[in-house]
C-alpha atoms as a PDB file:
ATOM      1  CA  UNK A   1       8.206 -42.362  -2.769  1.00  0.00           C
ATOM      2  CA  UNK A   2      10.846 -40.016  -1.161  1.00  0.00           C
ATOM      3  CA  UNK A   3      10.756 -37.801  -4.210  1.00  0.00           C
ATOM      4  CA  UNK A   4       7.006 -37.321  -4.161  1.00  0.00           C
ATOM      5  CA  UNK A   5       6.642 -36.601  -0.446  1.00  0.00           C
ATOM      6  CA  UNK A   6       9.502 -33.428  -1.016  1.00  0.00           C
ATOM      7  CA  UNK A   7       7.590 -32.405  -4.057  1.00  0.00           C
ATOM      8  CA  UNK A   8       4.483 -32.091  -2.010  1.00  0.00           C
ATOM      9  CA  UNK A   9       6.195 -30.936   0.696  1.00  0.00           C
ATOM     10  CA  UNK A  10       8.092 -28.175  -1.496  1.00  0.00           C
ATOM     11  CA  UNK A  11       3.978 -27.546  -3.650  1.00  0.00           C
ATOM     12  CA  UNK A  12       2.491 -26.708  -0.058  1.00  0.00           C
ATOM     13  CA  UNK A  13       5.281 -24.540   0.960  1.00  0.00           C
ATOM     14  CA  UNK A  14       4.858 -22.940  -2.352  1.00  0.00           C
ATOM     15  CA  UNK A  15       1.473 -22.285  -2.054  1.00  0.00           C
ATOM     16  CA  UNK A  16       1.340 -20.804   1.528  1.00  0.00           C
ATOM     17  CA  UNK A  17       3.361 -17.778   0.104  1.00  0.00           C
ATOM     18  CA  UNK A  18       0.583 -16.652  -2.002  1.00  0.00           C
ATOM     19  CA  UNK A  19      -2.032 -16.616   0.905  1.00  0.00           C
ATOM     20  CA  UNK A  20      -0.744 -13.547   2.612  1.00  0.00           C
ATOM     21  CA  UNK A  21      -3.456 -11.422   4.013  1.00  0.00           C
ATOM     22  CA  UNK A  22      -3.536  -7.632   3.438  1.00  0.00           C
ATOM     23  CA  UNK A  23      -1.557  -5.550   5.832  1.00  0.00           C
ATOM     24  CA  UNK A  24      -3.902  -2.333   6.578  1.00  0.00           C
ATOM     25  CA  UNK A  25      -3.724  -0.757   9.706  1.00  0.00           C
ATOM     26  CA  UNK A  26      -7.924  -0.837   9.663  1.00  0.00           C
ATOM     27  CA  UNK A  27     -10.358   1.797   8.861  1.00  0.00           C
ATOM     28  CA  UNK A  28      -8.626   5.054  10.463  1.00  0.00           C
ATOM     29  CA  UNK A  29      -8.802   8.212   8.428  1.00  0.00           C
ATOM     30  CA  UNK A  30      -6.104  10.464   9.023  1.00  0.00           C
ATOM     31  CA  UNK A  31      -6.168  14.326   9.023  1.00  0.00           C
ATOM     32  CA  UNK A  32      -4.770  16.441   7.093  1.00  0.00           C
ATOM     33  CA  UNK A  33      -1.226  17.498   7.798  1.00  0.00           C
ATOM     34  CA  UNK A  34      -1.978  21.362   8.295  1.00  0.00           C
ATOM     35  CA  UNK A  35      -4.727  20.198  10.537  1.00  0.00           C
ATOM     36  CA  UNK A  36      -1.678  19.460  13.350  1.00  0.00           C
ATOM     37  CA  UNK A  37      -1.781  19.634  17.007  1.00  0.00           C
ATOM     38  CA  UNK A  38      -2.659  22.577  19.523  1.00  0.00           C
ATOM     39  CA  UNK A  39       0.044  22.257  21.756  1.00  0.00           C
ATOM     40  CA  UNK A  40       3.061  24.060  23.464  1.00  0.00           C
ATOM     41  CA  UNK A  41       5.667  22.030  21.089  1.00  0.00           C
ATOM     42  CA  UNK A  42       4.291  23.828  17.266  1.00  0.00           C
ATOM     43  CA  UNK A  43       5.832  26.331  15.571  1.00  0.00           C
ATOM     44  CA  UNK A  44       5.117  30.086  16.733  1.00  0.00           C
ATOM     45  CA  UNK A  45       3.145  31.452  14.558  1.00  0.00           C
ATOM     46  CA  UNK A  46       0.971  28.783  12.882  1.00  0.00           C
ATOM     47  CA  UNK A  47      -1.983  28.236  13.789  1.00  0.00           C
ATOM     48  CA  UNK A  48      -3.477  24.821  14.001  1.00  0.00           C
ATOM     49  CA  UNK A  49      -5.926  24.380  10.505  1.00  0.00           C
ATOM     50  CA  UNK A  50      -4.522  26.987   8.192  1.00  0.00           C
ATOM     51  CA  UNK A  51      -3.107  25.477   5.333  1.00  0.00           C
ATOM     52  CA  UNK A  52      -1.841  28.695   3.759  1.00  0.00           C
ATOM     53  CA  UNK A  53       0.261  29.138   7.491  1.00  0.00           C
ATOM     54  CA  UNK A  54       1.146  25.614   7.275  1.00  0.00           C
ATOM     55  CA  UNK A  55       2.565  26.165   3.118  1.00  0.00           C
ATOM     56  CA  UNK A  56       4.499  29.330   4.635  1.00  0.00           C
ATOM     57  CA  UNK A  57       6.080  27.570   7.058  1.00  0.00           C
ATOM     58  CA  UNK A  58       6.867  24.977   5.070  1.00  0.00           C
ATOM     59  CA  UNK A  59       8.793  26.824   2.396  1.00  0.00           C
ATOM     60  CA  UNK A  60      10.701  28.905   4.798  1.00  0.00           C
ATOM     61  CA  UNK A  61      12.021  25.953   7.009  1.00  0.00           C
ATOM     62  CA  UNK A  62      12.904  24.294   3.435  1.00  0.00           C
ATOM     63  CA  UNK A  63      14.711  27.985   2.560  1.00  0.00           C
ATOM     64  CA  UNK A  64      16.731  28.324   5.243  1.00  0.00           C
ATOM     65  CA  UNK A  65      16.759  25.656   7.766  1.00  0.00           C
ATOM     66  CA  UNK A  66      17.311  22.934   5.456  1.00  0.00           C
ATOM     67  CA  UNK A  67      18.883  24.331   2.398  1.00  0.00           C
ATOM     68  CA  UNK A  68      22.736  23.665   2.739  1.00  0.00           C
ATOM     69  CA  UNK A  69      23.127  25.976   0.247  1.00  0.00           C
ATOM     70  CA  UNK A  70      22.314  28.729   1.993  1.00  0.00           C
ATOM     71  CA  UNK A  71      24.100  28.702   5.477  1.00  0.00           C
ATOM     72  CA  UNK A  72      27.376  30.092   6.120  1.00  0.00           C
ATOM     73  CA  UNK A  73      30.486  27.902   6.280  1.00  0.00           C
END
């Protein structure tokens, strides 16, 4: 009887782990990345929307603000 009850006991527990529910965040579509914020705190000289701006910038701050390669010791 004991043995039973904790292997229906142990079958439900089981079984709840394959009823998880998706986890979305809902129907929000998010912008693009270049499409950014018009604010004091961007970059100077990018303008919110320009993707070729947005590439430039990009590739510079990758060139020489990030690339440990490239600063002095």
């Amino acid at each position: 009887m004991m043995k039973r009850l904790s292997l229906m006991v142990l079958s439900v527990a089981a079984l709840t782990a394959c009823g998880e529910k998706a986890q979305t965040l809902g129907t929000k579509k998010d912008a693009t990345a270049f499409s950014g914020a018009e604010n004091a705190f961007v970059a100077t000289g990018w303008t919110a929307g320009d993707k070729n701006s947005w590439e430039q910038h990009l590739r510079a701050r990758a060139q020489y603000g990030q690339n440990d390669n490239s600063r002095a010791p």
